[in-house]
PDB file of N, CA and C in Angstrom:
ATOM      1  N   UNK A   1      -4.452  -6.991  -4.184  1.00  0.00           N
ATOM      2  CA  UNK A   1      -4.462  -5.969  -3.145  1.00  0.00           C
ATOM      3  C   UNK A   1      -4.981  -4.640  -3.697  1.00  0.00           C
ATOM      4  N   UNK A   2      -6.469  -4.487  -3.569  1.00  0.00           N
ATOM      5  CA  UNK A   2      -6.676  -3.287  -4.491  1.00  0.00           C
ATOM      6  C   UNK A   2      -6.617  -2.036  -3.651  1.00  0.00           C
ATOM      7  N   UNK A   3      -6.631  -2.257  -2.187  1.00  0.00           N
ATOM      8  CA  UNK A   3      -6.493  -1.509  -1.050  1.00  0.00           C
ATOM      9  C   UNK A   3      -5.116  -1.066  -1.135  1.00  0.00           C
ATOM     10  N   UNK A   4      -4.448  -1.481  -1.169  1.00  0.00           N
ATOM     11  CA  UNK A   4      -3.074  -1.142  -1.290  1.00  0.00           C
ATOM     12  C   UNK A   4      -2.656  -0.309  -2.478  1.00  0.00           C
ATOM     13  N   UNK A   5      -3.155  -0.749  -3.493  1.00  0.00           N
ATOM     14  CA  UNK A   5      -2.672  -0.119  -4.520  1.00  0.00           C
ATOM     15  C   UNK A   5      -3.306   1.365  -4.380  1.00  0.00           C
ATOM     16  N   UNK A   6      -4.864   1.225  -3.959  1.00  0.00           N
ATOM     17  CA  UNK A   6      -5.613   2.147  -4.123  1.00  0.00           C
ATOM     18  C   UNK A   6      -4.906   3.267  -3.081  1.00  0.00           C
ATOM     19  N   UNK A   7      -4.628   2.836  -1.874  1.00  0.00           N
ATOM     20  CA  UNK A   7      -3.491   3.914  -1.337  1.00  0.00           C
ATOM     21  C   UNK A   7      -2.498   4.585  -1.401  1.00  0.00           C
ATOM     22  N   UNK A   8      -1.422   4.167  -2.768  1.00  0.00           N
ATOM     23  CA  UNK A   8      -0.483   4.194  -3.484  1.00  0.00           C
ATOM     24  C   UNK A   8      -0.976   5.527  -4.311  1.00  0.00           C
ATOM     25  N   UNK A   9      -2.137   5.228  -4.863  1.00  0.00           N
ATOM     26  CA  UNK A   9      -2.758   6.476  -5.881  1.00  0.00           C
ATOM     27  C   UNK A   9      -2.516   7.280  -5.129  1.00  0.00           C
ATOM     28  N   UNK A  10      -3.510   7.264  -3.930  1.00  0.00           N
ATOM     29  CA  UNK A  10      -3.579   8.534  -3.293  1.00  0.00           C
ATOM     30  C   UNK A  10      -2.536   9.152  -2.949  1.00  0.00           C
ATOM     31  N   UNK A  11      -1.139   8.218  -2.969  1.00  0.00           N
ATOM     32  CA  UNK A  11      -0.184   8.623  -2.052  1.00  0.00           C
ATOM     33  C   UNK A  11       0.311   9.649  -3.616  1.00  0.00           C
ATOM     34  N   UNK A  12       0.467   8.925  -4.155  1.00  0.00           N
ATOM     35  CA  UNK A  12       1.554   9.339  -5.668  1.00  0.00           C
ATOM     36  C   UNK A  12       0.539  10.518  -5.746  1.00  0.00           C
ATOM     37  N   UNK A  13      -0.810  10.953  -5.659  1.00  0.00           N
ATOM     38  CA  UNK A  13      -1.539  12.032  -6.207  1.00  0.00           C
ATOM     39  C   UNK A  13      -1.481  13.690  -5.374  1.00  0.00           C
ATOM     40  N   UNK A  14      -1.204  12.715  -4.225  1.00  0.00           N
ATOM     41  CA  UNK A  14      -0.968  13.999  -2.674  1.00  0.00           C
ATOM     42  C   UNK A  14       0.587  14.307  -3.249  1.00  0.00           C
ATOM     43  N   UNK A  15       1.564  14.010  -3.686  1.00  0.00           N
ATOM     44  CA  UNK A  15       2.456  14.503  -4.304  1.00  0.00           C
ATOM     45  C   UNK A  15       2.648  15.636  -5.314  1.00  0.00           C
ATOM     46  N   UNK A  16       1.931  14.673  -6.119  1.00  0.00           N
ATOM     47  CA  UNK A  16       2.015  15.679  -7.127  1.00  0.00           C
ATOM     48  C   UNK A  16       0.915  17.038  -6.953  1.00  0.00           C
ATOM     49  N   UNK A  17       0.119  17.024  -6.283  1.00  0.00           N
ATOM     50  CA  UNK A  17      -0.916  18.669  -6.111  1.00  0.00           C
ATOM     51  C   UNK A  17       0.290  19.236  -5.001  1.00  0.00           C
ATOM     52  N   UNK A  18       1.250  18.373  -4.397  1.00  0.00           N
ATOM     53  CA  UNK A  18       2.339  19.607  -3.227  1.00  0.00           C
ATOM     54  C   UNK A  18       3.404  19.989  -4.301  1.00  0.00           C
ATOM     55  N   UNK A  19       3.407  19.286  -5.425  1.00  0.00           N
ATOM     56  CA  UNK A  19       4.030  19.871  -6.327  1.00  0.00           C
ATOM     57  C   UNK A  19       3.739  20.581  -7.021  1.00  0.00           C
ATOM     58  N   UNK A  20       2.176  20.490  -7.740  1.00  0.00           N
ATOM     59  CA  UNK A  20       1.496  21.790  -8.036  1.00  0.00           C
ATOM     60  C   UNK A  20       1.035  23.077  -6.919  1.00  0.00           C
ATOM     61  N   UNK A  21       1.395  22.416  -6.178  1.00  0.00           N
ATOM     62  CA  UNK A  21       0.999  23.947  -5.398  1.00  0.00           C
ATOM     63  C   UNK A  21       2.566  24.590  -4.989  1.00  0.00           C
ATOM     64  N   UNK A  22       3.336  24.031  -5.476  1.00  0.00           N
ATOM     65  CA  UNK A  22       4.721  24.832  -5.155  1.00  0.00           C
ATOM     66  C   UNK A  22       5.279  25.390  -6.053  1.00  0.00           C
ATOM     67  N   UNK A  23       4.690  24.821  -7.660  1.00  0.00           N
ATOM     68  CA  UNK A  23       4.764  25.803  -8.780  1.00  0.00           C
ATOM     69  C   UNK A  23       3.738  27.117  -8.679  1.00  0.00           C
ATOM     70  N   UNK A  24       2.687  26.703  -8.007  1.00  0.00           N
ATOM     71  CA  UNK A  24       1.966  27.823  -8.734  1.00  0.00           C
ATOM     72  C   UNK A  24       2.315  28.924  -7.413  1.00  0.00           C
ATOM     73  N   UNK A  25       2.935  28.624  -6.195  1.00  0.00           N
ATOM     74  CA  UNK A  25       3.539  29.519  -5.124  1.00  0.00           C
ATOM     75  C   UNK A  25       4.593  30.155  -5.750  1.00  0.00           C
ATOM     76  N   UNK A  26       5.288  29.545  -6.543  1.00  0.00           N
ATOM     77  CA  UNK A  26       6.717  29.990  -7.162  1.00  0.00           C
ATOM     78  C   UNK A  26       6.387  30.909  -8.134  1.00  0.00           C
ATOM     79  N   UNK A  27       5.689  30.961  -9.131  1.00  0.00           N
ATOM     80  CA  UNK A  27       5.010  31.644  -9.741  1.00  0.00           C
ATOM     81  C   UNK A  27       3.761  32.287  -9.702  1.00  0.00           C
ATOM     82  N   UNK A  28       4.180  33.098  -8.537  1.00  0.00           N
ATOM     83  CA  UNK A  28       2.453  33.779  -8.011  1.00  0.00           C
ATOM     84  C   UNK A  28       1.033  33.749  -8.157  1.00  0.00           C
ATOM     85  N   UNK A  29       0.748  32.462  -8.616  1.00  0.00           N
ATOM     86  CA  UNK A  29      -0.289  31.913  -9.545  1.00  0.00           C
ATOM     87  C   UNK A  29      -1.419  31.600  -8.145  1.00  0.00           C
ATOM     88  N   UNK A  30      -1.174  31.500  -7.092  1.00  0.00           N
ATOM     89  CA  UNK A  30      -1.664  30.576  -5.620  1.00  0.00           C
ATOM     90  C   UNK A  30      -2.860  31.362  -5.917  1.00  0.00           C
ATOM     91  N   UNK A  31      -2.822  32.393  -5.651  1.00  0.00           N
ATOM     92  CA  UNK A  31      -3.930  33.616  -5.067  1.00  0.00           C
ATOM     93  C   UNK A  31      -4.835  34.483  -6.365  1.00  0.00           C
ATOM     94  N   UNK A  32      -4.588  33.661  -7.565  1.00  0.00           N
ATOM     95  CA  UNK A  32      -5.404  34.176  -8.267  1.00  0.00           C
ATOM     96  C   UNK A  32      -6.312  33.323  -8.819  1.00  0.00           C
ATOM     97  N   UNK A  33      -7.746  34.263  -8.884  1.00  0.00           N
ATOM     98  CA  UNK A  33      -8.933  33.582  -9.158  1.00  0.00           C
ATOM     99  C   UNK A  33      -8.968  32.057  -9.818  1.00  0.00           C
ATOM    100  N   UNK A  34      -9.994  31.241  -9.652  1.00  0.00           N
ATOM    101  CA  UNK A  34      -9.397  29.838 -10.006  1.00  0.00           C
ATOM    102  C   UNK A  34     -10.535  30.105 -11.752  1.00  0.00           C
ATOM    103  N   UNK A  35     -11.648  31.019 -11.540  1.00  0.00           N
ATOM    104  CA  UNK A  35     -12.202  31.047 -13.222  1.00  0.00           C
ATOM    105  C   UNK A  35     -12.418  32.586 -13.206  1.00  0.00           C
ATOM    106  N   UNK A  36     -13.122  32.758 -14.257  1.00  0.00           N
ATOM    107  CA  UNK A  36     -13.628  33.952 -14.931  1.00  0.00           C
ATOM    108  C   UNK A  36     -15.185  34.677 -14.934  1.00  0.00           C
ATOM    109  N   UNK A  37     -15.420  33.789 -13.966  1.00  0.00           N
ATOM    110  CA  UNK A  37     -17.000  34.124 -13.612  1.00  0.00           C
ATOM    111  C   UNK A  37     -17.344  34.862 -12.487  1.00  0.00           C
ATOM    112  N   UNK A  38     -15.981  35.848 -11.636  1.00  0.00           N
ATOM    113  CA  UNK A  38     -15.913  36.354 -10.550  1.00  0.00           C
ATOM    114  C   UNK A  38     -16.487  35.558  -9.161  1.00  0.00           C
ATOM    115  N   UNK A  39     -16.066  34.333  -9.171  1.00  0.00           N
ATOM    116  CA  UNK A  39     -15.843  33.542  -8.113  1.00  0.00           C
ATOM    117  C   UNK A  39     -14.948  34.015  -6.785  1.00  0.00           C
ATOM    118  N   UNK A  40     -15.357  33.858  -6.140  1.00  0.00           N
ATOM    119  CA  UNK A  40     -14.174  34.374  -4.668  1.00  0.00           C
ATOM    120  C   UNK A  40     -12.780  33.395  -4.529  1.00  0.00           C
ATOM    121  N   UNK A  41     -12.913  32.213  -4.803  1.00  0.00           N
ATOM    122  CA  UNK A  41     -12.518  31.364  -5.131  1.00  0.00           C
ATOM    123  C   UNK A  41     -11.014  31.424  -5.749  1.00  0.00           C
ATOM    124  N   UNK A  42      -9.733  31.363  -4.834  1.00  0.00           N
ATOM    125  CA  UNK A  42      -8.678  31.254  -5.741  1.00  0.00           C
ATOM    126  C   UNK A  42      -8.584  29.667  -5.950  1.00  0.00           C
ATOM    127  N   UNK A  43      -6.944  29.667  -6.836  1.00  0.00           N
ATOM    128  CA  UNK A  43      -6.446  28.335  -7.420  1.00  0.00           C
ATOM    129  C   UNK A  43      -6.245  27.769  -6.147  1.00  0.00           C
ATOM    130  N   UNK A  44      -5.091  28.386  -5.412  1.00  0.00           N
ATOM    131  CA  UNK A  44      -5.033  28.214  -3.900  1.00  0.00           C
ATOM    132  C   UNK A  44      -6.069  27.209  -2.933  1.00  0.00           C
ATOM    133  N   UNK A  45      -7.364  27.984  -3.322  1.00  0.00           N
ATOM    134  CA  UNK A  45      -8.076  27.634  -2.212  1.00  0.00           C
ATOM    135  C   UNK A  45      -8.306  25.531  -2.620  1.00  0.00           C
ATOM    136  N   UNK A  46      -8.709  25.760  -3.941  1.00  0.00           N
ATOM    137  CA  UNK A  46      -9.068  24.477  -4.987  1.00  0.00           C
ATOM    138  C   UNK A  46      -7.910  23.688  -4.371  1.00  0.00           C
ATOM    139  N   UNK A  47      -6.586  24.129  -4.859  1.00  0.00           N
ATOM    140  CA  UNK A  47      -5.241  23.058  -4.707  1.00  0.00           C
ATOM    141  C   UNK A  47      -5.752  22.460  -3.223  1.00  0.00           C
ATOM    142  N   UNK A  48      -5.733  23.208  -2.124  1.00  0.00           N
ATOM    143  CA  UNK A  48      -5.545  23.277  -0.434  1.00  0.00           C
ATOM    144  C   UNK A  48      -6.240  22.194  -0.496  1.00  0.00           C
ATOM    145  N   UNK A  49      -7.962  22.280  -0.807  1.00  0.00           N
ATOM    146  CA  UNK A  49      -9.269  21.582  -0.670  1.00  0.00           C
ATOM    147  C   UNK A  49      -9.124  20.347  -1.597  1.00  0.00           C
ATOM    148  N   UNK A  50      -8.186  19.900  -2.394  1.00  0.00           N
ATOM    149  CA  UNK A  50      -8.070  18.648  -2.571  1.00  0.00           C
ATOM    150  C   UNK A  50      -7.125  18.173  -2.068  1.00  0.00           C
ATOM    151  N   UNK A  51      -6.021  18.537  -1.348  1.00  0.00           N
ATOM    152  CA  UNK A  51      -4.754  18.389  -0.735  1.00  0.00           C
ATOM    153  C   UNK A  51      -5.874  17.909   0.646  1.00  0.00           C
ATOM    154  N   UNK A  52      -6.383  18.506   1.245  1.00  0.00           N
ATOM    155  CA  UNK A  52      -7.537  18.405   2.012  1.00  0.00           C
ATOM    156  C   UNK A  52      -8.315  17.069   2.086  1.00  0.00           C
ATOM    157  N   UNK A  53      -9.021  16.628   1.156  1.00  0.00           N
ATOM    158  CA  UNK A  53      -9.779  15.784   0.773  1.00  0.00           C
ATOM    159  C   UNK A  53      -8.726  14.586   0.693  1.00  0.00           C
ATOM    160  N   UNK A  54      -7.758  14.861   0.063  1.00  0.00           N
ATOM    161  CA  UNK A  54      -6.803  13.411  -0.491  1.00  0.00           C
ATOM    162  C   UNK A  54      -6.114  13.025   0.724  1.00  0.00           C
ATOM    163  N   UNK A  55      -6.088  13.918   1.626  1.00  0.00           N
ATOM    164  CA  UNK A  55      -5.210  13.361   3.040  1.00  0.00           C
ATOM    165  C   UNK A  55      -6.028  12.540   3.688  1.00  0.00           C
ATOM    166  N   UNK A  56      -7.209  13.162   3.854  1.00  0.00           N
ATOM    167  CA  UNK A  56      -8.833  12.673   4.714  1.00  0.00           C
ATOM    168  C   UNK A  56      -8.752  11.107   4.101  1.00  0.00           C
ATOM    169  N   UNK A  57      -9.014  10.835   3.114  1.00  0.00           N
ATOM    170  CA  UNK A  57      -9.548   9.838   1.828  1.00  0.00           C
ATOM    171  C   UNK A  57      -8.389   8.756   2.416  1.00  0.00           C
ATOM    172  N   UNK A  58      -6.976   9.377   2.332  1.00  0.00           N
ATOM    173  CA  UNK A  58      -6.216   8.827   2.519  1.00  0.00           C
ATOM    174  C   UNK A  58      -5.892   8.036   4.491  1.00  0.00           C
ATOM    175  N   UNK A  59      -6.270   8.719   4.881  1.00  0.00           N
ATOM    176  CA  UNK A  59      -6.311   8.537   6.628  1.00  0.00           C
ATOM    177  C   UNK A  59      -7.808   7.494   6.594  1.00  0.00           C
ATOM    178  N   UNK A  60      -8.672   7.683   6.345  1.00  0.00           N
ATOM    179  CA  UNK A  60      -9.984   6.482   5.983  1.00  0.00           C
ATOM    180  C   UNK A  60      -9.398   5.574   5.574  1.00  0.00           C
ATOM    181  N   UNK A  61      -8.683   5.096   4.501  1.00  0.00           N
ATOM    182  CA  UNK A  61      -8.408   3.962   3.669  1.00  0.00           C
ATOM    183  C   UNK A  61      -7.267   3.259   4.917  1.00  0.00           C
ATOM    184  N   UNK A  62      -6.475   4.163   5.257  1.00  0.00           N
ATOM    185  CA  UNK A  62      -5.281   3.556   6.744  1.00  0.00           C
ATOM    186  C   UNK A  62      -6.366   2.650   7.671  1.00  0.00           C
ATOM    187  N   UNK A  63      -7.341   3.465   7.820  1.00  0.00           N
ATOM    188  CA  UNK A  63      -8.122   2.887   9.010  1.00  0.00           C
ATOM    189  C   UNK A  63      -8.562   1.798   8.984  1.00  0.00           C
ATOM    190  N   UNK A  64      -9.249   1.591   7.746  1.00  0.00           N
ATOM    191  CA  UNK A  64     -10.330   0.281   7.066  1.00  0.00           C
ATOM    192  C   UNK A  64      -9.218  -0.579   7.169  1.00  0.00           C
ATOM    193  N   UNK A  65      -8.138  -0.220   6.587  1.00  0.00           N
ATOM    194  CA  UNK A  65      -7.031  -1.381   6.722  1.00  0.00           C
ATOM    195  C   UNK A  65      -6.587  -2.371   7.981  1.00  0.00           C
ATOM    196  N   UNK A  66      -6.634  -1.132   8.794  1.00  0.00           N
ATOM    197  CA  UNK A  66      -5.915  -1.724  10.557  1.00  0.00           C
ATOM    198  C   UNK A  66      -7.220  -2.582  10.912  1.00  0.00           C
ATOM    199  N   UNK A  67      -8.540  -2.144  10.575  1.00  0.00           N
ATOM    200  CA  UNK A  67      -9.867  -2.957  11.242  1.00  0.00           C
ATOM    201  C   UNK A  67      -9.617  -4.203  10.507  1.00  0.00           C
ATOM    202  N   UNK A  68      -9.181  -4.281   9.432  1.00  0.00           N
ATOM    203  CA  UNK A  68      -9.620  -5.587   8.359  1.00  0.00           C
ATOM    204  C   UNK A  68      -8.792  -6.672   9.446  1.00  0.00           C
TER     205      UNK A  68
END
């Protein structure tokens, strides 16, 4: 079942970035720049946009499943 498992990742991975994003909320870290090259770009925005992506990724893989 590599579908399955492969959903499992995603699931265990969407965890842990709501867990990194609740450290770096806890420690005011969210809203500051994500590099050093004067990017507009916070950590924030990065965490959100894969929290973002991994839900999406994750709602696709549900779908393919119910069609199979």
């Amino acid at each position: 079942m590599v579908l399955a498992s492969s959903i499992m990742d995603i699931s265990e991975t969407l965890c842990d970035l709501h867990d990194i994003k609740k450290f770096l909320e806890l420690h005011n870290l969210f809203d500051n720049p994500k590099d050093n090259d004067g990017s507009g770009f916070t950590i924030g925005d990065v965490i959100d946009d894969l929290i973002y992506k991994f839900e999406e990724s994750s709602e696709w893989e549900s779908y393919i499943k119910q069609v199979k």
